[in-house]
C-alpha atoms as a PDB file:
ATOM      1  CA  UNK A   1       0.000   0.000   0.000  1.00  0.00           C
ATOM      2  CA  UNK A   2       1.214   3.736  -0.785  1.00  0.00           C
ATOM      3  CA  UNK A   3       1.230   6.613   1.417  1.00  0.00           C
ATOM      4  CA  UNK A   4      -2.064   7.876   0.562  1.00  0.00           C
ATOM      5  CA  UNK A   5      -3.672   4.694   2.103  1.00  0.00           C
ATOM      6  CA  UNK A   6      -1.967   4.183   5.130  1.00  0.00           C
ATOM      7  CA  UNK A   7      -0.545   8.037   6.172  1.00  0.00           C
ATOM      8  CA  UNK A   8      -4.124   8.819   7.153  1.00  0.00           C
ATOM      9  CA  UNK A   9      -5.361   5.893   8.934  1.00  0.00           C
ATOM     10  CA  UNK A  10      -2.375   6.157  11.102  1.00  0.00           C
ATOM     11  CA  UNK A  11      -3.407   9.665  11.764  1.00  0.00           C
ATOM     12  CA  UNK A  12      -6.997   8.657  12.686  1.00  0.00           C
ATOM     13  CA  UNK A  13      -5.878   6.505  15.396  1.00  0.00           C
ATOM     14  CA  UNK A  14      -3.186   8.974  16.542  1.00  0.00           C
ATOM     15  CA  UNK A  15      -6.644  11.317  16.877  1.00  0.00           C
ATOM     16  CA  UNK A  16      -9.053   9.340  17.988  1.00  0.00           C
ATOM     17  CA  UNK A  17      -6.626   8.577  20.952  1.00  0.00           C
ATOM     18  CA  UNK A  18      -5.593  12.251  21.185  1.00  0.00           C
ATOM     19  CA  UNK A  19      -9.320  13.586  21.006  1.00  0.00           C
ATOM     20  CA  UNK A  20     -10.131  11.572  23.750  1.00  0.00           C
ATOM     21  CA  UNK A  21      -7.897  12.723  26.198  1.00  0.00           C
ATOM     22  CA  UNK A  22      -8.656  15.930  25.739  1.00  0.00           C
ATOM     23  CA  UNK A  23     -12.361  15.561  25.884  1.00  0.00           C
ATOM     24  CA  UNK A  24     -11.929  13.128  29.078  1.00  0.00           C
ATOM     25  CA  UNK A  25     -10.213  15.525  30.223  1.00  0.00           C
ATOM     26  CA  UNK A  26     -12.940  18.064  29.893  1.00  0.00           C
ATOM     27  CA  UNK A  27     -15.609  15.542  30.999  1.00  0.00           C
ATOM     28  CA  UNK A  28     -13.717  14.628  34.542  1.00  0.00           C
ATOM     29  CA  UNK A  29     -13.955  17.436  36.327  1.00  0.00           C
ATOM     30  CA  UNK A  30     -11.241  19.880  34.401  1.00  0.00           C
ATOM     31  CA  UNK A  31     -14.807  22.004  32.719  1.00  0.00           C
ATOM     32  CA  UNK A  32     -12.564  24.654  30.899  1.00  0.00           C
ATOM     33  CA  UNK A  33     -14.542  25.827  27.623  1.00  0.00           C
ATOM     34  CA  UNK A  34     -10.931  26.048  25.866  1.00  0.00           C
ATOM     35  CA  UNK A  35     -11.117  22.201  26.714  1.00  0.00           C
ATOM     36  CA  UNK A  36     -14.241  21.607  24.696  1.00  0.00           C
ATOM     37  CA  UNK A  37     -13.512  24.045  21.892  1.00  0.00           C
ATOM     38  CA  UNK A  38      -9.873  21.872  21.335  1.00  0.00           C
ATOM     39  CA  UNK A  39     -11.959  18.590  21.245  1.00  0.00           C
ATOM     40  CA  UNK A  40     -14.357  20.406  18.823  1.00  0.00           C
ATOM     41  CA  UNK A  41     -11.523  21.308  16.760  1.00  0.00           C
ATOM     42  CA  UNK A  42      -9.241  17.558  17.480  1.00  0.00           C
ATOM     43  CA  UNK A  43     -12.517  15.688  16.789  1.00  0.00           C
ATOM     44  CA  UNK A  44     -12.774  17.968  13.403  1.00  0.00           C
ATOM     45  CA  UNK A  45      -8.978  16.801  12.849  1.00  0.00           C
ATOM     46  CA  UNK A  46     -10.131  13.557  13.526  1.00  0.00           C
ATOM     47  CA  UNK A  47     -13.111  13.536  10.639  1.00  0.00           C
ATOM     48  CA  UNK A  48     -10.578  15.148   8.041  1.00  0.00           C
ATOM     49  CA  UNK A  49      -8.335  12.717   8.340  1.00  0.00           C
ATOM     50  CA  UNK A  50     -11.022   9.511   8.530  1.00  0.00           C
ATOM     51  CA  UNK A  51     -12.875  10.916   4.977  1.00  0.00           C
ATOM     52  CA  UNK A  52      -9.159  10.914   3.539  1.00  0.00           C
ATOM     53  CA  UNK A  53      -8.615   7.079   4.219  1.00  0.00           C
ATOM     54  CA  UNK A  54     -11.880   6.376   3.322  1.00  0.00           C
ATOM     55  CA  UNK A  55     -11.771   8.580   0.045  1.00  0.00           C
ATOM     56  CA  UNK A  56      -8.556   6.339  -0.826  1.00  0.00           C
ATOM     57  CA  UNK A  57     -10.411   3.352  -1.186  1.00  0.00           C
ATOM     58  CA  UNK A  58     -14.031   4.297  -1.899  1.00  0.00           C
ATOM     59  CA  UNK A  59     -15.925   6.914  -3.242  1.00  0.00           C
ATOM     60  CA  UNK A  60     -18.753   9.016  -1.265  1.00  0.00           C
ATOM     61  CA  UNK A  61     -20.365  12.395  -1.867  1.00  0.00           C
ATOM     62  CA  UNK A  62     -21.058  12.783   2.009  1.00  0.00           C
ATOM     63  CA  UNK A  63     -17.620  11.885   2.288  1.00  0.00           C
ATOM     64  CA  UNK A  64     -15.842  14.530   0.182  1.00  0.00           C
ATOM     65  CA  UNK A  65     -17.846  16.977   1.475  1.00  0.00           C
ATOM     66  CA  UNK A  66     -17.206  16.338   4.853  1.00  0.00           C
ATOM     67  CA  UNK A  67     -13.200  16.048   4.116  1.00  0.00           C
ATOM     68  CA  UNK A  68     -13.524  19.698   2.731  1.00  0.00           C
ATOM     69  CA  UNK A  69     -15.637  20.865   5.611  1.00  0.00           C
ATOM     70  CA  UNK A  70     -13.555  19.390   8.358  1.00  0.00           C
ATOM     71  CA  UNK A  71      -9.891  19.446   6.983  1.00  0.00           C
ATOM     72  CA  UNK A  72     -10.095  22.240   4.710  1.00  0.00           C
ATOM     73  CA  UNK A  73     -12.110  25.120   6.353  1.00  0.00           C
ATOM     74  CA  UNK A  74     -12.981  24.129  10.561  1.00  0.00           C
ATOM     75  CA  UNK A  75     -10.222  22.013  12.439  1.00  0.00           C
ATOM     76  CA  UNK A  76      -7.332  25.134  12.075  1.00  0.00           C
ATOM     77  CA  UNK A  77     -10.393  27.323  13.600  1.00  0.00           C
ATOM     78  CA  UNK A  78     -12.042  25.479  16.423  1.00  0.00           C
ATOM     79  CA  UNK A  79      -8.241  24.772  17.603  1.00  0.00           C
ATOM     80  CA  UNK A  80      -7.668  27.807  17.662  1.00  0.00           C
ATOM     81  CA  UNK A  81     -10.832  29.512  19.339  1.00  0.00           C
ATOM     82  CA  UNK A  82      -9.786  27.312  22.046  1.00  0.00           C
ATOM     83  CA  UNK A  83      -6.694  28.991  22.385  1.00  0.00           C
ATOM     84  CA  UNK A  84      -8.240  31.952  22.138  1.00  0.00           C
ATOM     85  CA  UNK A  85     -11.055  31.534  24.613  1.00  0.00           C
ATOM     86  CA  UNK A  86      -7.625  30.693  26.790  1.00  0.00           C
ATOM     87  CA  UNK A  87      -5.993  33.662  26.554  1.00  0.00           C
ATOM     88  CA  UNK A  88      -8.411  36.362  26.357  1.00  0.00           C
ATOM     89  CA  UNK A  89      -9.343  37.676  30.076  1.00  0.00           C
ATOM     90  CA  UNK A  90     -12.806  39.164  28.839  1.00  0.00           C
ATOM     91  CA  UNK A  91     -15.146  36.199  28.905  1.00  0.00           C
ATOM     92  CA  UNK A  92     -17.614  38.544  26.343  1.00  0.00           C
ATOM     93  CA  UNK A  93     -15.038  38.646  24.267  1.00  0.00           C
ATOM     94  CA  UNK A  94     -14.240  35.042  24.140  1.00  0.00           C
ATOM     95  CA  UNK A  95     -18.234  34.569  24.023  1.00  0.00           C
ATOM     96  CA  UNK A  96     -18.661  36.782  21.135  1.00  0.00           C
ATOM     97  CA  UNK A  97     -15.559  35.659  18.649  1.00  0.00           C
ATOM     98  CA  UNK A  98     -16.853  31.723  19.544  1.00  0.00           C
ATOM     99  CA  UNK A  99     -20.583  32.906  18.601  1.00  0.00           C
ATOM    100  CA  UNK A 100     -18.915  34.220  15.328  1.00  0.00           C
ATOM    101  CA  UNK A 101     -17.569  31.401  14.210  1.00  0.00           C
ATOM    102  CA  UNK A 102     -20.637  29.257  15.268  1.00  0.00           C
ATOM    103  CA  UNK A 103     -22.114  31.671  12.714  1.00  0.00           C
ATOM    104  CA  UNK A 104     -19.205  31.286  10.212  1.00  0.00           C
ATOM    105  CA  UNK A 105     -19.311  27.252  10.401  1.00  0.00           C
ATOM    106  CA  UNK A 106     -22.982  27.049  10.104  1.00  0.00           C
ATOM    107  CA  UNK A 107     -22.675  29.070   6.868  1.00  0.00           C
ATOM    108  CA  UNK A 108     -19.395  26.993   5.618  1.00  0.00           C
ATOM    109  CA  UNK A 109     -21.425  23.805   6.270  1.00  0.00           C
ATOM    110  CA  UNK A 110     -24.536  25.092   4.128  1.00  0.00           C
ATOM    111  CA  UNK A 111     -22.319  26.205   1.319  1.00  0.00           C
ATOM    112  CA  UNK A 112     -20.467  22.810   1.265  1.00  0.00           C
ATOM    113  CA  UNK A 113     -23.331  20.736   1.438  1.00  0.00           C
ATOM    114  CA  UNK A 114     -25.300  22.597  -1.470  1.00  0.00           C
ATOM    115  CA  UNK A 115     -21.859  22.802  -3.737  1.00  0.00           C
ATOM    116  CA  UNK A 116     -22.429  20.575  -7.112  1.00  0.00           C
ATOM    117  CA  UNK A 117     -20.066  17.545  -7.346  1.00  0.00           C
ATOM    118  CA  UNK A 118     -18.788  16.563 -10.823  1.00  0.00           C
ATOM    119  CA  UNK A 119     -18.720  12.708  -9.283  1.00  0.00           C
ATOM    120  CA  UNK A 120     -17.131  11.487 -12.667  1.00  0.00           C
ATOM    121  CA  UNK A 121     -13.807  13.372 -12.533  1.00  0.00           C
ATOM    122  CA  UNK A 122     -13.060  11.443  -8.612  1.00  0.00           C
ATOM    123  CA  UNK A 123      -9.956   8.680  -9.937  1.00  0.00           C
ATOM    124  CA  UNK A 124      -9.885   6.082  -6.695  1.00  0.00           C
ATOM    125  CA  UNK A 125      -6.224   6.173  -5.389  1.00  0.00           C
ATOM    126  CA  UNK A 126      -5.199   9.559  -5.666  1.00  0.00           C
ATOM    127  CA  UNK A 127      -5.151  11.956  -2.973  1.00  0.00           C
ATOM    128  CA  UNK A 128      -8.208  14.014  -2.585  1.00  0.00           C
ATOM    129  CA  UNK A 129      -6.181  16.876  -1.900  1.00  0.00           C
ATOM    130  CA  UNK A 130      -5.086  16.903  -5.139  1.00  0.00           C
ATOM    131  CA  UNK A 131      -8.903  16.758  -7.261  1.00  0.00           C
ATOM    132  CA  UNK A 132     -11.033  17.936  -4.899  1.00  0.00           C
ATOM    133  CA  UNK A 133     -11.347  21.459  -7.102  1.00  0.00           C
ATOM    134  CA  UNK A 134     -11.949  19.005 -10.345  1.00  0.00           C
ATOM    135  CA  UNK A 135     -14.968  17.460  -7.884  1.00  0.00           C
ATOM    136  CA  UNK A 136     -15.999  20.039  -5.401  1.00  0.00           C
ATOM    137  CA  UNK A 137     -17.675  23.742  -7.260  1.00  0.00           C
ATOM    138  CA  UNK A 138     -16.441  25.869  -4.731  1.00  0.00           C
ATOM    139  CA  UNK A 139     -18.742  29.378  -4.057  1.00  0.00           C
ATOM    140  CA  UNK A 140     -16.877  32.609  -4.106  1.00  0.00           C
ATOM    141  CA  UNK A 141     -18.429  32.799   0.116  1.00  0.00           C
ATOM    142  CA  UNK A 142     -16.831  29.193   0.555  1.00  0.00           C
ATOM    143  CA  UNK A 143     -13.544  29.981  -0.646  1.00  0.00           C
ATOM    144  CA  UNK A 144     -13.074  33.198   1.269  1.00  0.00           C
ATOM    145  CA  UNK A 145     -14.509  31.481   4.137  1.00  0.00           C
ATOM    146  CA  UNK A 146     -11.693  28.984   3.590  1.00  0.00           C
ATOM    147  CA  UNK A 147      -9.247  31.317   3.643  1.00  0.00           C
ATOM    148  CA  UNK A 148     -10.036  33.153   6.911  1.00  0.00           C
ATOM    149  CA  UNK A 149     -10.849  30.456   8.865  1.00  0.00           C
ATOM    150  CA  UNK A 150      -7.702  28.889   8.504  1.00  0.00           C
ATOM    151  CA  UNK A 151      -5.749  32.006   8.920  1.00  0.00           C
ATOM    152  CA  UNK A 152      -7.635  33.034  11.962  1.00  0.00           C
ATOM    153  CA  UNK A 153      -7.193  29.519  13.585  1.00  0.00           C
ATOM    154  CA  UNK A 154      -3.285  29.244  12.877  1.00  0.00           C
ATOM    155  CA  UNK A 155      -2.944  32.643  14.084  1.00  0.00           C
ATOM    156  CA  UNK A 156      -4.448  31.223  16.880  1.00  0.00           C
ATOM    157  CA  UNK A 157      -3.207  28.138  17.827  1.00  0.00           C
ATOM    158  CA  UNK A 158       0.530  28.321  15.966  1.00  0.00           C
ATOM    159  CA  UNK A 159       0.977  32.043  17.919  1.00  0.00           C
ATOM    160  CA  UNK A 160      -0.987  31.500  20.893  1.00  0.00           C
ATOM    161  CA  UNK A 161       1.368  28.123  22.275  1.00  0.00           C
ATOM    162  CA  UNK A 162       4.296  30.394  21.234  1.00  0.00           C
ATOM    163  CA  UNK A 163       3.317  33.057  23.185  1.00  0.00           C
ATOM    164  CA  UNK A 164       2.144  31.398  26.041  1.00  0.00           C
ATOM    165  CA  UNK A 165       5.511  29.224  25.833  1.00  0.00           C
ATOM    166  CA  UNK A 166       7.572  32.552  26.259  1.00  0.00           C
ATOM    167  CA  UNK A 167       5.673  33.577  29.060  1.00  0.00           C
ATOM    168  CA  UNK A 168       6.906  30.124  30.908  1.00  0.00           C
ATOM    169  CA  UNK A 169      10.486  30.471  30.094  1.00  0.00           C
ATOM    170  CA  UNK A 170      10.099  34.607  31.102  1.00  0.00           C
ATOM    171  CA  UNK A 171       8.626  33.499  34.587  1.00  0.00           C
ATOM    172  CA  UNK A 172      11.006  30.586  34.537  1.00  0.00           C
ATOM    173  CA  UNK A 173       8.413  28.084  35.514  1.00  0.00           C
ATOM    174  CA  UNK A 174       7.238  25.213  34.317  1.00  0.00           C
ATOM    175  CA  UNK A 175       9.578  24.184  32.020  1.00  0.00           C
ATOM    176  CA  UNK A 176       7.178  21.250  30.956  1.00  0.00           C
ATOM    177  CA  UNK A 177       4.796  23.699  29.414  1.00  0.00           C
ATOM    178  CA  UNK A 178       7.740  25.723  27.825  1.00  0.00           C
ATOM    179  CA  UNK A 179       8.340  22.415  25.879  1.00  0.00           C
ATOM    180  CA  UNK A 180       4.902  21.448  25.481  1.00  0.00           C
ATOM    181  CA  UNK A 181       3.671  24.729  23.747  1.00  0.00           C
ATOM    182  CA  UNK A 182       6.987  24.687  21.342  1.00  0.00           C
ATOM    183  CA  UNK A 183       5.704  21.300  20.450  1.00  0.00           C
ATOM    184  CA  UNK A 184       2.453  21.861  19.795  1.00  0.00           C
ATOM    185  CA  UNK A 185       3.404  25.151  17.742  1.00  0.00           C
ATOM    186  CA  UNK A 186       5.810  22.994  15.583  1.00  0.00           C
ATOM    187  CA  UNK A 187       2.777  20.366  14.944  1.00  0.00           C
ATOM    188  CA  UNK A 188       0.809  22.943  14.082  1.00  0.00           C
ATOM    189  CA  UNK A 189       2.226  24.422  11.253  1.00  0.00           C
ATOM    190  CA  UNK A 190       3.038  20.994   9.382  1.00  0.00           C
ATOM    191  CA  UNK A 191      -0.541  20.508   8.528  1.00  0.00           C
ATOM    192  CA  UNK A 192      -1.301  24.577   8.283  1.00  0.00           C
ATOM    193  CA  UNK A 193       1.670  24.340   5.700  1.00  0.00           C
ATOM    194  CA  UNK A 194      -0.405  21.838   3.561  1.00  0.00           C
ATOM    195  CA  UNK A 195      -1.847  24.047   1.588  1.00  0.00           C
ATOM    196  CA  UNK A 196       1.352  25.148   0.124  1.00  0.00           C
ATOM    197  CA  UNK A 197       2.557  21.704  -0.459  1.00  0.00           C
ATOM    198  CA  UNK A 198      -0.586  21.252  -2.303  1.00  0.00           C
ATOM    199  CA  UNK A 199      -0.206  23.932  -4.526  1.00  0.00           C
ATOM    200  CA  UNK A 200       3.964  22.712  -5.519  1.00  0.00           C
ATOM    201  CA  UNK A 201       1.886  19.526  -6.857  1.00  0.00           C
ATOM    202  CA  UNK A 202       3.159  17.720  -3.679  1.00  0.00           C
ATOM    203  CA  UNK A 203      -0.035  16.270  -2.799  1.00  0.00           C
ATOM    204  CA  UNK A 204       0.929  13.260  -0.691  1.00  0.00           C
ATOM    205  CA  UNK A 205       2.595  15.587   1.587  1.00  0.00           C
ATOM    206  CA  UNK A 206      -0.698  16.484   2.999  1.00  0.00           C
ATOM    207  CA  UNK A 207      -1.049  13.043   4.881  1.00  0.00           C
ATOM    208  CA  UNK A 208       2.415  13.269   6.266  1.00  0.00           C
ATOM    209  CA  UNK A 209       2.273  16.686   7.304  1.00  0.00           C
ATOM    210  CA  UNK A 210      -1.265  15.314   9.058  1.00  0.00           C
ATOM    211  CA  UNK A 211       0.539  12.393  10.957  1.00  0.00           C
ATOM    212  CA  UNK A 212       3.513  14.942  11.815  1.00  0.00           C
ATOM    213  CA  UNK A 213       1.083  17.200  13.312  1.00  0.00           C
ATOM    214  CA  UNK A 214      -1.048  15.026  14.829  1.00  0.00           C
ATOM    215  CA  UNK A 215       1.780  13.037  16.602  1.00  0.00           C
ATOM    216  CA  UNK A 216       3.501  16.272  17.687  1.00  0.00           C
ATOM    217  CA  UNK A 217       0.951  18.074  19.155  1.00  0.00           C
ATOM    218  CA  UNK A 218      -0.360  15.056  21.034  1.00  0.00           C
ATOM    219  CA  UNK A 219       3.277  14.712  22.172  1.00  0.00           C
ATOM    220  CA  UNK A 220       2.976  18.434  23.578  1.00  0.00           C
ATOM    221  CA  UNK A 221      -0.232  17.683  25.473  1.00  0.00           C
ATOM    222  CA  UNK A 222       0.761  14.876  26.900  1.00  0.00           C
ATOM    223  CA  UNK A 223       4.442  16.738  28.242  1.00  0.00           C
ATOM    224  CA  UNK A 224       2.643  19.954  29.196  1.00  0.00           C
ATOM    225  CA  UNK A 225      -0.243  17.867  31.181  1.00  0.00           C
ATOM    226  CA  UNK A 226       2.373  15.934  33.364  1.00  0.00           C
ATOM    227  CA  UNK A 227       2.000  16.937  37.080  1.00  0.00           C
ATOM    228  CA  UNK A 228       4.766  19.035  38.609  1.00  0.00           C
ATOM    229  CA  UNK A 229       6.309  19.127  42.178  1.00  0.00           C
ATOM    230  CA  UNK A 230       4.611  22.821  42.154  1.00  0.00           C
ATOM    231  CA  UNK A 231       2.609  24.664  39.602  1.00  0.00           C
ATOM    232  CA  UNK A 232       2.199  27.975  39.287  1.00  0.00           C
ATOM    233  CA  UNK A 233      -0.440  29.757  38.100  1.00  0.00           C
ATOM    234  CA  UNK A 234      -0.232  31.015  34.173  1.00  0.00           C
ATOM    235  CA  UNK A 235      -1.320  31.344  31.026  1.00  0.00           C
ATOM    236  CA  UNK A 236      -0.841  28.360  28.595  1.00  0.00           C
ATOM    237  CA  UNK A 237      -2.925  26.690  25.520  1.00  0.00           C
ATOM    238  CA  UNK A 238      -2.640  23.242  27.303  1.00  0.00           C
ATOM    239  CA  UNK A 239      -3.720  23.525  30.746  1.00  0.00           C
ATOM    240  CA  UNK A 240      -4.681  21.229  34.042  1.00  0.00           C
END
């Protein structure tokens, strides 16, 4: 088997895992809305990269559509709202930008779902990422929609875990979190650089950028959750 059909299943499991430690998290006790708004987003990361092994071996409108709606336009956002919701002190604030994109993904899902498919251009084997604008007739709305959600949610995510990584190694605390947030920052931008790849023809770069990603940022979860001898209070995207 070739990259395209085994990159993403590997990913899937890496999520599925991933997902549910943050959500169990969430659900046992730790009731932070930046918790839920990650597992929105991980769960999203989780569907993209599902339709993408499933799109390698079979064919399904509800399928495509769903790739484009998760891993094209929503995971980069709803990770990122959740490190947004972290680091903004005004709860209206937080409230308002996460009612916005509500808005924004309710829209995104409508114009997906009523986009004509050209179903006899899909070729079984080769990466979605690569046909998907032979398949998919993308609306002027859905494309810039496209565009700023993912730019809002890497701002987001990719500069939020920096910043809140600098603040740790300023207050020279936690040095678990330092590390944590530098390697969730690093897995974010391999799959926020897929695009690019994409565009250089490199198609099958797209799956490895997703297991990359997927593995590092669970990797920087898991180092930033660990317990210390004593925490401090501060601001971080990954928190207890």
């Amino acid at each position: 088997m070739d990259i395209v059909h085994v990159l993403p299943f590997l990913s899937t499991g890496i999520m599925l895992v991933f997902t549910g430690a943050v959500l169990g998290r969430y659900f046992r006790g730790h009731q932070r809305p930046h918790l839920l708004l990650w597992g929105i987003g991980l769960a999203l990361y989780t569907a993209g990269t599902f339709t993408e092994a499933y799109l390698a071996v079979s064919w399904s409108p509800f399928m495509l559509r769903l790739w484009y709606l998760s891993c094209a336009m929503l995971t980069a956002a709803w990770l990122g709202q959740g490190t947004v919701y972290l680091l903004i002190r005004k709860p209206g604030v937080a409230h308002a930008l996460t009612a916005l994109l509500t808005l924004a993904s309710l829209v995104a899902l409508a114009g997906v779902f009523a986009a004509p498919l050209d179903e006899s251009t899909f070729r079984l084997g080769v990466p979605i990422s690569s046909q998907y604008r032979d398949i998919l007739t993308r609306s002027g709305l859905v494309v810039l929609l496209t565009v700023l959600l993912n730019i809002y949610g890497t701002l987001g995510l990719i500069g939020g875990a920096l910043w809140s990584a600098y603040l740790f190694w300023r207050k020279r605390v936690l040095p678990n979190r330092v590390l944590g947030n530098v390697f969730i920052a690093i897995g974010a931008f391999f799959p926020a650089s897929a695009g690019t790849f994409i565009k250089l023809g490199l198609a099958d770069w797209l799956y490895l950028s997703e297991l990359l990603g997927a593995a590092l940022m669970f990797a920087g979860f898991w180092i930033a959750t660990q317990p210390q001898p004593a925490e401090k209070s501060a601001t971080a995207p990954i928190t207890a």
